[in-house]
Each structure stands twice: as structure tokens, then as C-alpha cells.
Protein backbone atom coordinates (compact mmCIF):
# COMPACT_ATOMS: atom_id res chain seq x y z
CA UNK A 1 22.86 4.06 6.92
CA UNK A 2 21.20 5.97 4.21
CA UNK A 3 20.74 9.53 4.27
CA UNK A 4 17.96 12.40 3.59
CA UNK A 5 20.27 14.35 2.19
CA UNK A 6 21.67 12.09 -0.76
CA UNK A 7 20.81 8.16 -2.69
CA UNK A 8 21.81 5.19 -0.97
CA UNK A 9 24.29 3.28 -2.69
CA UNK A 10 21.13 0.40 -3.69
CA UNK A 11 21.16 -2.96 -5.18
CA UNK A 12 17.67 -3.47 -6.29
CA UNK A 13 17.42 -7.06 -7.33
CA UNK A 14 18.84 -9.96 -5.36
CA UNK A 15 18.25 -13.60 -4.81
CA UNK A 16 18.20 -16.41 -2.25
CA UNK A 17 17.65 -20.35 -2.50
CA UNK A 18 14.39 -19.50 -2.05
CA UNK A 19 14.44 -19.30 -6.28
CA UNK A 20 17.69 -19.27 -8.16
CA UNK A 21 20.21 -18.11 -5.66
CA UNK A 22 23.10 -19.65 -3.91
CA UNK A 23 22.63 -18.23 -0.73
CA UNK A 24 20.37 -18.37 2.27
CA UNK A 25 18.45 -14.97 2.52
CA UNK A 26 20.36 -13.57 5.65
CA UNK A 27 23.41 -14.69 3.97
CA UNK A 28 22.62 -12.43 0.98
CA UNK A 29 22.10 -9.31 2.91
CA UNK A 30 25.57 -10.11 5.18
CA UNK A 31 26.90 -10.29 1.31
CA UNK A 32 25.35 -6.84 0.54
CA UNK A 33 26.40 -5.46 3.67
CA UNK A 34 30.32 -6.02 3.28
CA UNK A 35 29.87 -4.81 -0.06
CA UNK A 36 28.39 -1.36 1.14
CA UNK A 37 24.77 -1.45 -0.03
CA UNK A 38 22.68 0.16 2.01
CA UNK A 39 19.78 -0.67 0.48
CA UNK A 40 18.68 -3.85 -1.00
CA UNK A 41 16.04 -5.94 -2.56
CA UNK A 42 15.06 -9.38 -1.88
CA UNK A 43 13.97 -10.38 -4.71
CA UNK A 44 13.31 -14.14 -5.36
CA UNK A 45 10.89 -15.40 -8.32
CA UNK A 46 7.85 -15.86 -7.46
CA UNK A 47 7.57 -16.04 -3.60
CA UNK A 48 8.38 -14.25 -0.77
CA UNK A 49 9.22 -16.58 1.59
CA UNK A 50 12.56 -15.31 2.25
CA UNK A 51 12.02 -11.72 2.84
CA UNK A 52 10.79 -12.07 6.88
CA UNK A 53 14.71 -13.51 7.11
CA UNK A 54 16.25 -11.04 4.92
CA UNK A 55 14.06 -8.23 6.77
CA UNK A 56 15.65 -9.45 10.06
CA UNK A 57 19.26 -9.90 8.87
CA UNK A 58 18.89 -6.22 7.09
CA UNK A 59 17.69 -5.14 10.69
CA UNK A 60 21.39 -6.59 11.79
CA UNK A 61 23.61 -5.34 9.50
CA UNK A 62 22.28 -1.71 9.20
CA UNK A 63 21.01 -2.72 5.36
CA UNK A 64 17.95 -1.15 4.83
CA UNK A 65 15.60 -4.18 3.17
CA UNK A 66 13.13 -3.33 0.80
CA UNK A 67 9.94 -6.50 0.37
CA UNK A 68 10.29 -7.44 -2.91
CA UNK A 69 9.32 -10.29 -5.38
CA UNK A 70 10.18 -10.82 -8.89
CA UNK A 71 7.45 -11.88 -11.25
CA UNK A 72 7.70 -14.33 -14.15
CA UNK A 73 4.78 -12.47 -16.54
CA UNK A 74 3.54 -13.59 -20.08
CA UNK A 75 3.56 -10.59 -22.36
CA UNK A 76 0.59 -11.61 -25.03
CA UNK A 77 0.67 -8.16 -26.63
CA UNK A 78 2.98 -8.94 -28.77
CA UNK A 79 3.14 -11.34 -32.17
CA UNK A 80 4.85 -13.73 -30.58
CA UNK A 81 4.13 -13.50 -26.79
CA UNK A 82 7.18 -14.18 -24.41
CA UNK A 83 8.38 -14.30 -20.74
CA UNK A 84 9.39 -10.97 -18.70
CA UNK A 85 9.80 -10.14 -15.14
CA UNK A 86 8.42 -7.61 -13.31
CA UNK A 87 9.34 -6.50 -10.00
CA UNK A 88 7.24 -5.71 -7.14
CA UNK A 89 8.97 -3.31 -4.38
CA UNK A 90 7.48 -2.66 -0.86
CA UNK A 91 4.22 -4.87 -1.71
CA UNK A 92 2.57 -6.49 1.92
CA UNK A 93 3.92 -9.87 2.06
CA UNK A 94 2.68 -10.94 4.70
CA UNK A 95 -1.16 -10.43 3.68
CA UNK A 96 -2.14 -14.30 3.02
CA UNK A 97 -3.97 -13.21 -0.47
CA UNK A 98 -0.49 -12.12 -1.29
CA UNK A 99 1.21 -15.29 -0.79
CA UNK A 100 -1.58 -17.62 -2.10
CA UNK A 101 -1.33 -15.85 -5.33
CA UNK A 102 2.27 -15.81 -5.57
CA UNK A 103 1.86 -19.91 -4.82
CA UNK A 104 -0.28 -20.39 -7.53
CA UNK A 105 2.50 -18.41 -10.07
CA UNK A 106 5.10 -20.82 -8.43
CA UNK A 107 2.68 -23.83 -9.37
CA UNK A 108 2.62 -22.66 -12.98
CA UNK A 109 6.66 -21.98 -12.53
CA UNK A 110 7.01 -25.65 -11.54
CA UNK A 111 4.91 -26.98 -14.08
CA UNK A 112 6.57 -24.78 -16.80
CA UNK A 113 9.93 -26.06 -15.57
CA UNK A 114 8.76 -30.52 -15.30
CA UNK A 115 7.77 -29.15 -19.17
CA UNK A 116 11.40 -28.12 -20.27
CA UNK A 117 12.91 -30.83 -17.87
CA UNK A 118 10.95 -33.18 -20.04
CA UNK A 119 12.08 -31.58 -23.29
CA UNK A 120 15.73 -31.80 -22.38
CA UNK A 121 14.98 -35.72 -21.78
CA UNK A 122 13.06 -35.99 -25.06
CA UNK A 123 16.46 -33.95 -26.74
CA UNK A 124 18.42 -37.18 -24.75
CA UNK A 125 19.64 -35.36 -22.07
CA UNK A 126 19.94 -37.52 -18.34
CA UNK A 127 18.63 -35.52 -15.17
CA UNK A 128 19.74 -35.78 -11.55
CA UNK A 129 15.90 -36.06 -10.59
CA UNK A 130 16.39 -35.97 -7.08
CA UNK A 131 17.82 -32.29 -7.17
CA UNK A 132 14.89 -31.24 -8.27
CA UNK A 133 12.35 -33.77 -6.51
CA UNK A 134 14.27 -32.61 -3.03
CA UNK A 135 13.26 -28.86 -4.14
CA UNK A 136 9.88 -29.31 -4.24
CA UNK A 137 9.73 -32.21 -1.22
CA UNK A 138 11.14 -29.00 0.76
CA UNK A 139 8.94 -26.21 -0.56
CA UNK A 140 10.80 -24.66 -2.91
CA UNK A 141 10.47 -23.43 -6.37
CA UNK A 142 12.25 -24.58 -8.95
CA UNK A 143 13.07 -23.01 -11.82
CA UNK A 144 15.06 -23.40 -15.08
CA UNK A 145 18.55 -22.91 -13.33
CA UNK A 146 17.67 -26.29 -11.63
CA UNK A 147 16.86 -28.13 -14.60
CA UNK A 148 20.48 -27.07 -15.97
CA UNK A 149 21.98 -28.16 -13.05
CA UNK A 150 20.48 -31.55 -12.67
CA UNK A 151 21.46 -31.83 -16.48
CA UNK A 152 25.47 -30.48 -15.90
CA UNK A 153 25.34 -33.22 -12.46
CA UNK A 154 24.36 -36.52 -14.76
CA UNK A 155 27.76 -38.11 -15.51
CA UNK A 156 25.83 -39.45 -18.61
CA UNK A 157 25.96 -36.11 -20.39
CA UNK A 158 29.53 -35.02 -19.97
CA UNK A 159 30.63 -36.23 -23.39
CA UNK A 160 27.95 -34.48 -24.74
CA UNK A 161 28.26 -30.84 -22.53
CA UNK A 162 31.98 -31.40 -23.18
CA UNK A 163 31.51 -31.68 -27.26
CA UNK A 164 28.80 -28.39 -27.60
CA UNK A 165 31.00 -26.42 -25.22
CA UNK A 166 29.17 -26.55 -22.36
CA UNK A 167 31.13 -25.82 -18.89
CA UNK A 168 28.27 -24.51 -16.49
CA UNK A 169 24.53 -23.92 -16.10
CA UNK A 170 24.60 -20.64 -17.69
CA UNK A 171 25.72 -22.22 -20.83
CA UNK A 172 23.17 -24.59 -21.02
CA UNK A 173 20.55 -22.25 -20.25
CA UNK A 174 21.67 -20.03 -23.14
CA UNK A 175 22.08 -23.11 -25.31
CA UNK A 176 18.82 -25.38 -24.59
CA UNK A 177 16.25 -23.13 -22.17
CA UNK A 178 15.96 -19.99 -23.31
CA UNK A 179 13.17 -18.25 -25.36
CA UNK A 180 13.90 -19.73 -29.03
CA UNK A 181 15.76 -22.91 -27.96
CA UNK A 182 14.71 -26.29 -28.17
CA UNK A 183 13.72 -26.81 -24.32
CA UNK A 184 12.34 -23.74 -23.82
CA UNK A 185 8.71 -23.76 -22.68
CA UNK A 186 6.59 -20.68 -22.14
CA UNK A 187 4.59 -20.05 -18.99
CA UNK A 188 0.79 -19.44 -18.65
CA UNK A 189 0.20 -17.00 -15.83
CA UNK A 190 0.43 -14.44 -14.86
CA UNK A 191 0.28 -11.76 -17.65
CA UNK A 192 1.97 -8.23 -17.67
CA UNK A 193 -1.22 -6.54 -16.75
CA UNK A 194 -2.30 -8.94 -13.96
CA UNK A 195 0.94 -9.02 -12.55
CA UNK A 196 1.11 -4.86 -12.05
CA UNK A 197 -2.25 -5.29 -10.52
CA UNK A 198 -1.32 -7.50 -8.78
CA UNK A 199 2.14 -5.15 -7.11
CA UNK A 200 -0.44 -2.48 -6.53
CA UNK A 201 -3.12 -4.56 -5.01
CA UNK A 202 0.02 -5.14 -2.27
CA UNK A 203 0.72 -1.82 -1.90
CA UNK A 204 3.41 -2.13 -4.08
CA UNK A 205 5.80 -0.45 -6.55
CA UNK A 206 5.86 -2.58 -10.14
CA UNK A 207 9.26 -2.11 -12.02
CA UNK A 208 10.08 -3.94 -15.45
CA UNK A 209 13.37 -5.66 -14.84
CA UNK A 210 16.53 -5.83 -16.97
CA UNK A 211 14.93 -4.48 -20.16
CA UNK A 212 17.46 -5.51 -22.72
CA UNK A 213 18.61 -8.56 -21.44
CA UNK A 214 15.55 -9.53 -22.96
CA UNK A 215 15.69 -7.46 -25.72
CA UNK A 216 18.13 -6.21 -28.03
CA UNK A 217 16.88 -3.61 -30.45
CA UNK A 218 16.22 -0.37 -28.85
CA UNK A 219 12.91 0.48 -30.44
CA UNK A 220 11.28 -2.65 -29.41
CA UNK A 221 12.16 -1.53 -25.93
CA UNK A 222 11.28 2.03 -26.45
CA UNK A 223 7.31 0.72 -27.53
CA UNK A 224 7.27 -2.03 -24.57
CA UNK A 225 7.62 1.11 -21.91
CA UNK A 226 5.42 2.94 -23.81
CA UNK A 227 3.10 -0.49 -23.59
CA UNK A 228 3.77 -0.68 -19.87
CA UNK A 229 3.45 2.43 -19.06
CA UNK A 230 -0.58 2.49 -20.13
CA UNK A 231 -0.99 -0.64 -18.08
CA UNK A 232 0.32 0.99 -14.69
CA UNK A 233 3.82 0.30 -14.63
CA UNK A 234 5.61 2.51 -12.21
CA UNK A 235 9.35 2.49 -13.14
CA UNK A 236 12.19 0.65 -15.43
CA UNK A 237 15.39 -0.89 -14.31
CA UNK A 238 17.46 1.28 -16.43
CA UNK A 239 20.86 0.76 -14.77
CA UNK A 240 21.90 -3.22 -15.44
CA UNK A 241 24.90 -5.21 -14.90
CA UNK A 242 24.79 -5.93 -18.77
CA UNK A 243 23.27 -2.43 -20.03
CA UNK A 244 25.52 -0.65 -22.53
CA UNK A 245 25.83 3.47 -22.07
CA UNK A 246 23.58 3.30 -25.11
CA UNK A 247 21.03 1.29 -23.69
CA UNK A 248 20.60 3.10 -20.89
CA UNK A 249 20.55 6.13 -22.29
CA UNK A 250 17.88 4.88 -24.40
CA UNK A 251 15.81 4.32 -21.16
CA UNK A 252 16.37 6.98 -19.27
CA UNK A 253 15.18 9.17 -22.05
CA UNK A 254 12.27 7.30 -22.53
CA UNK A 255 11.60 7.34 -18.75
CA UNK A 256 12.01 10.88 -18.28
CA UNK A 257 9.33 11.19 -20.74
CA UNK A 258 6.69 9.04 -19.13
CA UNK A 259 7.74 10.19 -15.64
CA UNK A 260 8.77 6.67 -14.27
CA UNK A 261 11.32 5.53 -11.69
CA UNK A 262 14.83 4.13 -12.60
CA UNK A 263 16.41 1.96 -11.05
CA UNK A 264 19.26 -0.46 -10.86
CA UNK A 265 20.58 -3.75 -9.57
CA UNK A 266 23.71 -6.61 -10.01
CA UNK A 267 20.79 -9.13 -10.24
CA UNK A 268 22.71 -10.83 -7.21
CA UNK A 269 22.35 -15.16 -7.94
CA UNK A 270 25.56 -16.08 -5.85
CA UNK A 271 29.10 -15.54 -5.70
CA UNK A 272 29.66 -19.08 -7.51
CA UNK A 273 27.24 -17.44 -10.51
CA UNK A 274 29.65 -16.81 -13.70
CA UNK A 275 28.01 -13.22 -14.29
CA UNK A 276 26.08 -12.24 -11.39
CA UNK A 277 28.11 -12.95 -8.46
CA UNK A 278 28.66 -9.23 -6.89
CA UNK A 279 26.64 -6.09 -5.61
CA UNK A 280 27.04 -2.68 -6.64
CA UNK A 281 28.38 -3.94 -10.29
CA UNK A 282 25.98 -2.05 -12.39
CA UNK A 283 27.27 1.59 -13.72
CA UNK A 284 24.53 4.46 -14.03
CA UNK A 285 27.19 6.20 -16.93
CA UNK A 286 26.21 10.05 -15.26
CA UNK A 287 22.57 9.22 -15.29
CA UNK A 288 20.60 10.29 -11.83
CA UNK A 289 18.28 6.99 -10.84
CA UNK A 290 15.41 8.07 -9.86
CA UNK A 291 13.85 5.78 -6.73
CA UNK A 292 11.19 8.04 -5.30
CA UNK A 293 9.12 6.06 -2.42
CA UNK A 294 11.50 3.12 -2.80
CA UNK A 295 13.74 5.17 -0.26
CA UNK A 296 12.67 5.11 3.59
């Protein structure tokens, strides 16, 4: 269990089958727990209806389990707006305002995602339908991942995967739904700003996730915290699976400066996921996170 005395070894994004995940949310944590995390973040798009389960299984395996969402956001302040996540630590999830606004984001996730489902048909791609109809029949969000993998299940495309080097649903993400590919469609709500206000409304902690995974040149990054930093935002996830030493070093300064929390995280999808299929996998290269209230 952690400690007063020093940081818990954390893993501060994960997800379930509640979004993009593999696993069941007590499954996650028992993942995180034989891994050694001691604390953890359930951290599914859009919805939070697997934290009361990961709360309970974190209660089991001696994981401390932070409440935590990750929000799909539309940055407009930009020339050409795009789609980045913010996450939302220790917000209320059980208050019912909480989860009727996070169900209208998953409405305009689901619509977003029937858009690029149709774009992949109108590129000639054949969907496995039912994967995604059963998804919503039971609930649950769906979500780009899903629209690759009803794609990759159609036996009709596997000439076609097989001829543009295709092999999994990460490739055909990268190749068809991501921002500047054919299929990619752009959501609608929430923005940055509303989605901040929306953390603290909960009671929450708003972090900008994974900051050049979206991004690549360091200045543009630089003037985004500087952006989010005047609209609330309360910390950066500076230590990333895929962050170079460079790029993290080019947060944490920029951190430092604003006074904002760093964190860090695998981005746990599954242990079937081709990149993010462990815990504890990111590297902090001599850099101190800094977590404040997200530690009990």
C-alpha cells in the first residue's frame, strides 16, 4: 500500500470494455495489482460506469483506485480545431448530473463513430455491424477502435488489409481514422473549456492526456499548456509510454513554470493491444511527477 513517506508506484490512465479496453474493470485492477501499481486510474472515455467495479476490486487487491474519466474534447482555438482528451481524476461519479452529462458526450461519441463507420463504407470497406449494434444494444460506447475491428472481422476486406499492410486495428486506425485520414470525423462536444468545467464542477482534478501523441512539434505543445493553463487546467501527463526524454523534458519545464501537476500512465487498453498492453511501462527519465491531491 502506498506510503506518506514516498510516491506510489501509479498508473494514471487505464481502460475497461466499458470504452476501448479488453478487460472487464475488476479484471484491470487484478492486472495492475500483479504488476505492482498501487495506484491506478480507471479511466474509460466518456463514462464512468465502470469505476463502482474497479473501486471494489481496488478495495480487494490493496490498489488504491482513483474515479476517473477520460474526455474526448474539441479544441476550437486553434486554425484547424481537433480532438484531445482530457482527464478528470477524483470527480463525484456517482452525482446523476455527472453521469447524464457524460451520456450526452457518449451520444455525440456514438454518433461521431456511425459517421466514420459510414466513411469507411463509402471508401468500400465491409463492417461486421453486429459488433457494433451488440455495443450499443448493451449500453456501451463505442468508439473508433470498434469500427476498426468490425472492419479487420469482414472476410470481404482481407485482400484489401492484406495489400495496404494492414495486420490489426491499430493499423487501420493509423491508416483510415485518425485526424487527417480519410474516415476520420471530428466530434462536436464537448470543448476544452467545457470539459475542465466540467472536472471541477465534480470535484475533480482535469489533466491533458498524452500531449505529444497528439502532437509532434514541441512548441505547439509548449503554447497549448500555456492555452490550458488560462482555461483551468490543473496538470499535464508528462510521463507517456511513447514520450521521448526530450519531450518530457519539454513538459516538465513548461509545467514547473505554470505550477501544474505531472503525471504519468501506460494508457492500459489490454494485454492483446500491440502498444499498450502493460502497467508501469512509462519512464519519468530522473524527472519527479508531481501528483499533489491525486494521492490519498
Amino acid at each position: 500500500m502506498p506510503t506518506a513517506h514516498r510516491t506510489p508506484r501509479f498508473d494514471l490512465q487505464a481502460h475497461s470494455t466499458f470504452s476501448d479496453g479488453e478487460l472487464e474493470p475488476a479484471a484491470v485492477v487484478e492486472a495492475a495489482a500483479a504488476a505492482g501499481v498501487e495506484l491506478l486510474a480507471l479511466t474509460d472515455h466518456d463514462t464512468v460506469a465502470g469505476v463502482g467495479a474497479a473501486l471494489a476490486a481496488g478495495a480487494l487487491s490493496g490498489v488504491t483506485v482513483l474515479p476517473a474519466v477520460e474526455i474526448s474534447a474539441v479544441d476550437l482555438d486553434r486554425q484547424a480545431p481537433c480532438e484531445l482528451h482530457v482527464l478528470g481524476y477524483r470527480i463525484d461519479h456517482d452525482l446523476p448530473w455527472v453521469r447524464q452529462e457524460l451520456e450526452r458526450y457518449v451520444e455525440d461519441r456514438k454518433q461521431r463513430t456511425l459517421r466514420m463507420a459510414e466513411a469507411l463504407k463509402e471508401l468500400g470497406f465491409a463492417l461486421e455491424e453486429r459488433l457494433l449494434e451488440e455495443r450499443i444494444a448493451a449500453g456501451r460506447s463505442i468508439g473508433r477502435v470498434h469500427v476498426a475491428q468490425a472492419a479487420i472481422a469482414h472476410p470481404a476486406n482481407a485482400d484489401r488489409l492484406a495489400r495496404e499492410g494492414i495486420e490489426d486495428m491499430g493499423d487501420l486506425i493509423r491508416a483510415y481514422l485518425v485526424e487527417g485520414k480519410p474516415a476520420f470525423r471530428i466530434r462536436q462536444t464537448p470543448t476544452i473549456a467545457e470539459a475542465v468545467e466540467m472536472i471541477h464542477r465534480a470535484g475533480g482534478i482535469a489533466v491533458w492526456a498524452h500531449p505529444f501523441w497528439d502532437f509532434s512539434e514541441p512548441q505547439e505543445v509548449v503554447e497549448t499548456i500555456d492555452r490550458f493553463k488560462a482555461l483551468g487546467i490543473d496538470g499535464v501527463e508528462a510521463f507517456y509510454l511513447t514520450h521521448t526524454e526530450e519531450q518530457t523534458a519539454v513538459i516538465v519545464e513548461r509545467c514547473r513554470k505554470h505550477g501544474l501537476l505531472m503525471t504519468g500512465s501506460t494508457d492500459f487498453h489490454g494485454p492483446k493491444n500491440s502498444l499498450f498492453n502493460s502497467f508501469l511501462g512509462f519512464q519519468t527519465f530522473g524527472f519527479s511527477p508531481v501528483l499533489g491531491d491525486l494521492v490519498p
